[in-house]
N, C-alpha and C. Protein backbone atom coordinates (compact mmCIF):
# COMPACT_ATOMS: atom_id res chain seq x y z
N UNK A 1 98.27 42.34 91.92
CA UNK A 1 97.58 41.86 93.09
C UNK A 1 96.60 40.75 92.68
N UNK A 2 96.88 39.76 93.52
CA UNK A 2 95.72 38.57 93.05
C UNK A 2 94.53 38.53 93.55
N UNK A 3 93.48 38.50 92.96
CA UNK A 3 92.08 39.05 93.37
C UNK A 3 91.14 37.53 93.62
N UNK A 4 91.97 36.78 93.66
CA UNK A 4 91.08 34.89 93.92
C UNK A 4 89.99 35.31 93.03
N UNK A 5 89.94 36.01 91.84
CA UNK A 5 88.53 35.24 91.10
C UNK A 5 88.77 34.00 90.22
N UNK A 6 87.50 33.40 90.03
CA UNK A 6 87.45 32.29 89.59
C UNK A 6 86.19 32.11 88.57
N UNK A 7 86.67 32.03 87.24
CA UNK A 7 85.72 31.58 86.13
C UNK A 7 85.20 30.52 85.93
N UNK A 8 84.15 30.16 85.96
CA UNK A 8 83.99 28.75 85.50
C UNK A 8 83.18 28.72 84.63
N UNK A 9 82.96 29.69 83.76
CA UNK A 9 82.07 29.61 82.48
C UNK A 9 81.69 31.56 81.90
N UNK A 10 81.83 31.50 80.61
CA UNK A 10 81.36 33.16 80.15
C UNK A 10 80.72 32.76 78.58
N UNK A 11 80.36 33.51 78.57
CA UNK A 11 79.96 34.19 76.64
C UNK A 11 79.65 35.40 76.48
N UNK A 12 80.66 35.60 75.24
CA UNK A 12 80.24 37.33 75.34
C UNK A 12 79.58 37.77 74.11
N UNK A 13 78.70 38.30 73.92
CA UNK A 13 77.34 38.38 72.76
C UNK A 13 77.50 39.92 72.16
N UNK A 14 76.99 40.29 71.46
CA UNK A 14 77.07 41.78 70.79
C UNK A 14 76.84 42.98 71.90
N UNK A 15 75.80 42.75 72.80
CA UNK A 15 75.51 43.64 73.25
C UNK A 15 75.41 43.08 74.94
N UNK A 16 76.19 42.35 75.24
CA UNK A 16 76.54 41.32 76.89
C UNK A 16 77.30 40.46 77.16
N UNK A 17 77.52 40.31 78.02
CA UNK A 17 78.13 38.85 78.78
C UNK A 17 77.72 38.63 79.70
N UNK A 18 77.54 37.02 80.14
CA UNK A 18 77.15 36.31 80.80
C UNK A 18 78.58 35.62 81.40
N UNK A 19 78.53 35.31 83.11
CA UNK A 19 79.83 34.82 83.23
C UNK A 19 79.33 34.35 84.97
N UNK A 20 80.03 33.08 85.13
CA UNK A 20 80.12 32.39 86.06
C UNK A 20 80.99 32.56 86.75
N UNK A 21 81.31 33.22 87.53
CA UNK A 21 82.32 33.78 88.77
C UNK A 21 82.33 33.39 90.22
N UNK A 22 83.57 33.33 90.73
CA UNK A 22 83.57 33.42 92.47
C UNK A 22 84.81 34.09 92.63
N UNK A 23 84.73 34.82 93.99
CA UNK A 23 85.43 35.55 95.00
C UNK A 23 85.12 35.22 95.87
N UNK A 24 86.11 35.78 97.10
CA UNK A 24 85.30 36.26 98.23
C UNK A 24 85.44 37.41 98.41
N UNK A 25 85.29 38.36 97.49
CA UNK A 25 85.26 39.69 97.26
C UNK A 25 84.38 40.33 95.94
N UNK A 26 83.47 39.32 95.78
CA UNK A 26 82.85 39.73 94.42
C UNK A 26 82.79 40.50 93.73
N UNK A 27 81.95 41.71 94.47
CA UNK A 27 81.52 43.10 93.83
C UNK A 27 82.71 44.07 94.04
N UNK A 28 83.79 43.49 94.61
CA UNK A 28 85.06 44.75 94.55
C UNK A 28 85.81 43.93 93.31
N UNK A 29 86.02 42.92 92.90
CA UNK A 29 86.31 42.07 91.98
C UNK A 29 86.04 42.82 91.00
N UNK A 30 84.63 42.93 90.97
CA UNK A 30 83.88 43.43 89.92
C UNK A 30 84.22 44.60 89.39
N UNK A 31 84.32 45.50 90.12
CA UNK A 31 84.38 46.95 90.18
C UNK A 31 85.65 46.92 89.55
N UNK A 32 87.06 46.29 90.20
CA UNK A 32 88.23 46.47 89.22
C UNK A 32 87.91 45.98 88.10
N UNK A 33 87.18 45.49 88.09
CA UNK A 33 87.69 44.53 86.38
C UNK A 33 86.71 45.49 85.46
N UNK A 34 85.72 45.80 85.68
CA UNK A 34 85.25 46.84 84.67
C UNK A 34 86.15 48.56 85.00
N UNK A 35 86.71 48.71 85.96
CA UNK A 35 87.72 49.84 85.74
C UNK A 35 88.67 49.46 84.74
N UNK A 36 88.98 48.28 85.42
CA UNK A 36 90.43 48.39 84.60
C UNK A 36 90.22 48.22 82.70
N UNK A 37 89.33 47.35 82.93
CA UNK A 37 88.86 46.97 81.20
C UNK A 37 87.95 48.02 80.56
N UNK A 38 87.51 48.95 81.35
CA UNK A 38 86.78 49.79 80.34
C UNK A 38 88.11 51.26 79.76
N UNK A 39 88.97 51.62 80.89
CA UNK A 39 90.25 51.97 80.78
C UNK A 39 91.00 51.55 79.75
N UNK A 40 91.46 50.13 79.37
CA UNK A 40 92.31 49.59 79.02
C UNK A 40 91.34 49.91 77.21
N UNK A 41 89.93 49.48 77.11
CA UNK A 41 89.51 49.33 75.85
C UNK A 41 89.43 50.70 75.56
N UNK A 42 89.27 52.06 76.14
CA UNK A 42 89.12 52.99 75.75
C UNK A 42 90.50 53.94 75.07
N UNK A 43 91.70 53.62 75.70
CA UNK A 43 92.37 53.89 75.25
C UNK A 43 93.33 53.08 73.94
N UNK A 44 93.12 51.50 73.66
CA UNK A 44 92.53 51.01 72.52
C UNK A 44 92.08 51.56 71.14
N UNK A 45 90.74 52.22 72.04
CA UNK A 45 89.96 52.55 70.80
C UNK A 45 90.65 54.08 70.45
N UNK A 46 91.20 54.63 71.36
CA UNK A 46 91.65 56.22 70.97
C UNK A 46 92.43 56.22 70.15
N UNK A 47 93.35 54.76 70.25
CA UNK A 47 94.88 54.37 69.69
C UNK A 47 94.45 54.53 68.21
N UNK A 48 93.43 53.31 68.06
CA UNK A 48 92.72 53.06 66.92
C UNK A 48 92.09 54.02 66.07
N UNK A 49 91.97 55.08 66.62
CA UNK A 49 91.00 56.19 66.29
C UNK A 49 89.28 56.02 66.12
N UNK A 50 88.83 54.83 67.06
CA UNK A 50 87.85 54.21 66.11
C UNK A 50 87.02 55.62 66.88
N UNK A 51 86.39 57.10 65.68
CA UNK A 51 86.01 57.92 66.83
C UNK A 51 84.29 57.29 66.69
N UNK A 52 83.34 56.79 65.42
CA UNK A 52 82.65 56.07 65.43
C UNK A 52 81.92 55.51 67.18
N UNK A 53 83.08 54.55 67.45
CA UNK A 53 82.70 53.64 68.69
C UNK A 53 82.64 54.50 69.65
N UNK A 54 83.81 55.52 69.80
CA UNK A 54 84.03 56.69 70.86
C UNK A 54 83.06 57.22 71.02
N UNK A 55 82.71 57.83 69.98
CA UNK A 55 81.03 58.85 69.90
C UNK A 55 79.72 58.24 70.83
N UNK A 56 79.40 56.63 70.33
CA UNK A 56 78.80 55.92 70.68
C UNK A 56 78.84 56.08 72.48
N UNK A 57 79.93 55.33 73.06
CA UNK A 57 79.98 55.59 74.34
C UNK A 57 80.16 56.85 75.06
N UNK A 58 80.06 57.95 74.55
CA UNK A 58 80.07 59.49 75.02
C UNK A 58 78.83 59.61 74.95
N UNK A 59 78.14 59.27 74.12
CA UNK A 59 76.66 59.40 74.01
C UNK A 59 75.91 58.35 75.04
N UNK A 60 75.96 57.47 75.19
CA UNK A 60 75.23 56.23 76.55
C UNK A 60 75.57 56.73 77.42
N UNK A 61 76.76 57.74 77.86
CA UNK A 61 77.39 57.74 79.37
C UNK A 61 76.46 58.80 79.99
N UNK A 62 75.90 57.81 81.28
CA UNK A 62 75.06 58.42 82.12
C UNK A 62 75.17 60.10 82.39
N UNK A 63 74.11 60.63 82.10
CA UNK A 63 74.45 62.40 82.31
C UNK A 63 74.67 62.36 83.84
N UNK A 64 74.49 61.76 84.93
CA UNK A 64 74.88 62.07 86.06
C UNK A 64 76.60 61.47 86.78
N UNK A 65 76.81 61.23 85.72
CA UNK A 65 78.33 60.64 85.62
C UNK A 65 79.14 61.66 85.12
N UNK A 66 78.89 63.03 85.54
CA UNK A 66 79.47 63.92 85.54
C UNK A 66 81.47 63.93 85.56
N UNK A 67 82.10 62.76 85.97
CA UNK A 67 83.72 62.79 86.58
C UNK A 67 83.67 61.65 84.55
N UNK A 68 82.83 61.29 84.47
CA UNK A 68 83.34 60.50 83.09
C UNK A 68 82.62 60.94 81.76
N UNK A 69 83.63 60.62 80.22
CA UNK A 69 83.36 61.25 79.48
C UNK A 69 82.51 60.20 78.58
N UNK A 70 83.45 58.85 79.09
CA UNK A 70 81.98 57.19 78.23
C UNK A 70 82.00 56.70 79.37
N UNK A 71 80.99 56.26 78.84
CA UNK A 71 80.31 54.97 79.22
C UNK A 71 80.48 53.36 78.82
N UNK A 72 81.41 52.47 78.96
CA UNK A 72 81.70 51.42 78.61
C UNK A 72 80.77 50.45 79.16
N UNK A 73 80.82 50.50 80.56
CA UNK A 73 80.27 49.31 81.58
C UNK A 73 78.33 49.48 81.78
N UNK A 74 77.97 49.05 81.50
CA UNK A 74 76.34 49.46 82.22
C UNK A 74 76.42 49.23 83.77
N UNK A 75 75.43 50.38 84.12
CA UNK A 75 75.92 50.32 85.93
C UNK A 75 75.09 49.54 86.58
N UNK A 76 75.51 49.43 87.85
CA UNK A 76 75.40 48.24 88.30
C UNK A 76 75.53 46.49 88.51
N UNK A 77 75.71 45.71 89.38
CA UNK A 77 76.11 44.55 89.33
C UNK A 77 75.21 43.41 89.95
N UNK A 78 74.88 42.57 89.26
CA UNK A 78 73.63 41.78 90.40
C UNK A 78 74.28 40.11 90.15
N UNK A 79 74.70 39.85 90.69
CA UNK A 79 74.94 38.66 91.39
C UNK A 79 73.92 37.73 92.04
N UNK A 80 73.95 36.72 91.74
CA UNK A 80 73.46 35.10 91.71
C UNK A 80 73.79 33.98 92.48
N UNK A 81 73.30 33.46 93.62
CA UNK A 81 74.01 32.46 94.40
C UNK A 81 73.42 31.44 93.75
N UNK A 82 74.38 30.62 93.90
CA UNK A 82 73.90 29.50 93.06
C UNK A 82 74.51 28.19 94.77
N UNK A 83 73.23 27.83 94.90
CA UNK A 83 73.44 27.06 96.09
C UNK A 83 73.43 25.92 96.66
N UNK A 84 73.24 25.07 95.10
CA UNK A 84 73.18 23.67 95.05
C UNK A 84 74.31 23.41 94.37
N UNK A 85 74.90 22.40 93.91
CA UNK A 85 75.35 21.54 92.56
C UNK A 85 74.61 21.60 91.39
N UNK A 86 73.59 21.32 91.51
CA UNK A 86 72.18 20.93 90.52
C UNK A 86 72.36 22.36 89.85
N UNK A 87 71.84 23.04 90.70
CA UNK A 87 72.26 24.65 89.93
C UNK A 87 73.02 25.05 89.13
N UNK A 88 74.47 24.62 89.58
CA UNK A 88 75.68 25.00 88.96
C UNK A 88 75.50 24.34 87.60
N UNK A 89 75.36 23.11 87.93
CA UNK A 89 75.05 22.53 86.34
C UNK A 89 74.01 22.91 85.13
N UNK A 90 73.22 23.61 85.77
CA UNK A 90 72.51 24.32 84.93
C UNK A 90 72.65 25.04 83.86
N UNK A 91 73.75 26.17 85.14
CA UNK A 91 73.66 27.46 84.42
C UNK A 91 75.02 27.81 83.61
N UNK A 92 75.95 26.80 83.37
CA UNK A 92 76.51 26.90 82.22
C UNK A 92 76.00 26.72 80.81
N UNK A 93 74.85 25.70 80.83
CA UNK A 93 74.53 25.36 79.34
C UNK A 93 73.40 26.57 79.49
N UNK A 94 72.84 27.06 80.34
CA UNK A 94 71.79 28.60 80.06
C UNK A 94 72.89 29.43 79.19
N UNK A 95 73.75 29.52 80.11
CA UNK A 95 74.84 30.66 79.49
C UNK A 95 75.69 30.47 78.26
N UNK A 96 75.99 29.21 77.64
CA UNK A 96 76.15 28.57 76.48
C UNK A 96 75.18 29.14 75.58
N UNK A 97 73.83 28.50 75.76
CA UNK A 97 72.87 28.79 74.66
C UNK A 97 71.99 29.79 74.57
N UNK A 98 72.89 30.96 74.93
CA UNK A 98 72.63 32.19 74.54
C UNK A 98 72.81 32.56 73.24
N UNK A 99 73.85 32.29 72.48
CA UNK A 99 73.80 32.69 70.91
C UNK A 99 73.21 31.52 69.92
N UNK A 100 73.07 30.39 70.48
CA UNK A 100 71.80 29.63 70.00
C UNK A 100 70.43 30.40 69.87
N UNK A 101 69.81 30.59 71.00
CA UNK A 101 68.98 31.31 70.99
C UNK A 101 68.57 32.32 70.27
N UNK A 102 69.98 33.42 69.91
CA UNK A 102 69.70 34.50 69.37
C UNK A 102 69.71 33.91 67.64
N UNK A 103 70.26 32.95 67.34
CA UNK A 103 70.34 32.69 66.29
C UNK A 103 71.45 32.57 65.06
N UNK A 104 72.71 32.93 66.14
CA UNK A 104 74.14 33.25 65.87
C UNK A 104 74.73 31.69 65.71
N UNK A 105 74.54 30.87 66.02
CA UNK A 105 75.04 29.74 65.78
C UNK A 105 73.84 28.35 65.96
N UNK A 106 74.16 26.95 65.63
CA UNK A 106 73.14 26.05 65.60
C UNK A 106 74.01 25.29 66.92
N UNK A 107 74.95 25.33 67.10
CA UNK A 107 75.41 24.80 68.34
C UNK A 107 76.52 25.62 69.52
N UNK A 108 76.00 24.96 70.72
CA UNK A 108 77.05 26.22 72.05
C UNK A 108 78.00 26.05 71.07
N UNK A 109 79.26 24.79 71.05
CA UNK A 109 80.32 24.98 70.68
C UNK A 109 80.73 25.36 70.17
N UNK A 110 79.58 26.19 68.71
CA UNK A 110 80.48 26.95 67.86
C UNK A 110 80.93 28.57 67.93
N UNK A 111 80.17 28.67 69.09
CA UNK A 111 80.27 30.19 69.11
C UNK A 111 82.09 30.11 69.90
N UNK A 112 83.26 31.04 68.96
CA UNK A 112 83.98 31.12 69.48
C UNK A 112 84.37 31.66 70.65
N UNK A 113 83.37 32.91 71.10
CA UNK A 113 83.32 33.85 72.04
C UNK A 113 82.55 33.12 73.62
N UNK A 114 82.88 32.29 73.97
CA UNK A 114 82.06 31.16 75.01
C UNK A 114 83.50 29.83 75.46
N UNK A 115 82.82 30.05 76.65
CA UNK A 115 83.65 28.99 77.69
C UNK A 115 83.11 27.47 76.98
N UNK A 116 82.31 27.26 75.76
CA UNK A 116 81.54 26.33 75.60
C UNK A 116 82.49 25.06 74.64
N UNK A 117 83.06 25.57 73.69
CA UNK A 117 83.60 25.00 73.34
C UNK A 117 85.18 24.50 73.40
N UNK A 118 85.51 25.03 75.10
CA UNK A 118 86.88 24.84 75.48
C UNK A 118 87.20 23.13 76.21
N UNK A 119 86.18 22.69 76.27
CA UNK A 119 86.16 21.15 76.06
C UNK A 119 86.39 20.10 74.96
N UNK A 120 86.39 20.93 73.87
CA UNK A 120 86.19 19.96 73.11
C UNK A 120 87.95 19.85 72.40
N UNK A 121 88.20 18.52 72.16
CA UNK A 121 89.54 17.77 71.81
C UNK A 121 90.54 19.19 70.75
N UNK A 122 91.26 19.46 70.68
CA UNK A 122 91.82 20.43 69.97
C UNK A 122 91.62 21.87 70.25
N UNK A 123 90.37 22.48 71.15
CA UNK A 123 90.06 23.63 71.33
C UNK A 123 90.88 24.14 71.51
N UNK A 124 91.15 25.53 71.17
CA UNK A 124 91.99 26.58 71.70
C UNK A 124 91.41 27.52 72.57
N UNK A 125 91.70 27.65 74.38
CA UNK A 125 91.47 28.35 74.80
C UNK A 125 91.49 29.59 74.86
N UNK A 126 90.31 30.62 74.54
CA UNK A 126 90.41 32.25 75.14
C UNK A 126 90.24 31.87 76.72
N UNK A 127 89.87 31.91 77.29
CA UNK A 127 89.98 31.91 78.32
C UNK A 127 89.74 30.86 79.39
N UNK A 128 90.67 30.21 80.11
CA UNK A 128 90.36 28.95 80.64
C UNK A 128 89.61 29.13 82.08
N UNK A 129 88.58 28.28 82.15
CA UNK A 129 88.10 27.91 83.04
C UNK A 129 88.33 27.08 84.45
N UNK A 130 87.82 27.54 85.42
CA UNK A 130 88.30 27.06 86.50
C UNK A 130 86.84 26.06 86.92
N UNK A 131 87.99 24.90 87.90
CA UNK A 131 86.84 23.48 88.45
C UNK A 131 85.85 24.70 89.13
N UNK A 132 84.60 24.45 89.33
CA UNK A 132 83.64 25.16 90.03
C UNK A 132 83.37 24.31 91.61
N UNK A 133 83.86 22.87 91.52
CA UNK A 133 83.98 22.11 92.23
C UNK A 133 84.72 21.99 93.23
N UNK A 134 86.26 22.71 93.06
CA UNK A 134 87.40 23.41 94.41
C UNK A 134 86.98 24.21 94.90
């Protein structure tokens, strides 16, 4: 089923991601994609045996989350209108120079894990980005 989302920028950091999205279904958007991906990585990790990581998320998973045994996703979702142009342009290079910041790299582009360096001549896309502009 096609869910019209639309990326136009992410980075994913040790302990987050940051990601530039549209729907017109956002937060149900949302909701599948951390079902389906916390699903999909958990049984992954079972494959893997990693019980290490397993332990980890059995231990974070909310005690009132009684129907689950981890915790992959942190709960809740808060969403951002971004309601200019000016805006939009912003908040890709915010979300870029997040592992600048932390100290993981001296430039966006090098962090492989980022929509940042999928511009540049030769890049190999993880994940391609959509015009924010259609």
């Amino acid at each position: 089923m096609h869910k019209q989302l639309k990326i136009h920028g992410w980075v994913i950091l040790d302990s987050h991601f940051h990601a530039i999205l549209s729907s017109p279904d956002l937060p149900q958007v949302m909701a599948d994609l951390k079902r389906h991906t916390a699903r999909r990585l958990l049984e992954l990790l079972k494959e893997e045996k990693a019980e290490w990581l397993l332990n980890q998320l059995r231990y974070h998973c909310a005690s009132h989350k009684k129907e689950n045994e981890y915790q992959v996703w942190q709960e809740g979702f808060h969403p951002q209108s971004i309601p200019t142009d000016e805006i939009m342009l912003q908040k890709p290079e915010y979300l870029h120079n997040n592992p600048v910041k932390r100290g993981l790299v001296a430039s966006p582009e090098h962090w492989r894990y980022s929509s940042a360096h999928e511009w540049l001549p030769g890049a190999i896309q993880l994940l391609g980005c959509d015009d924010w502009r259609q």
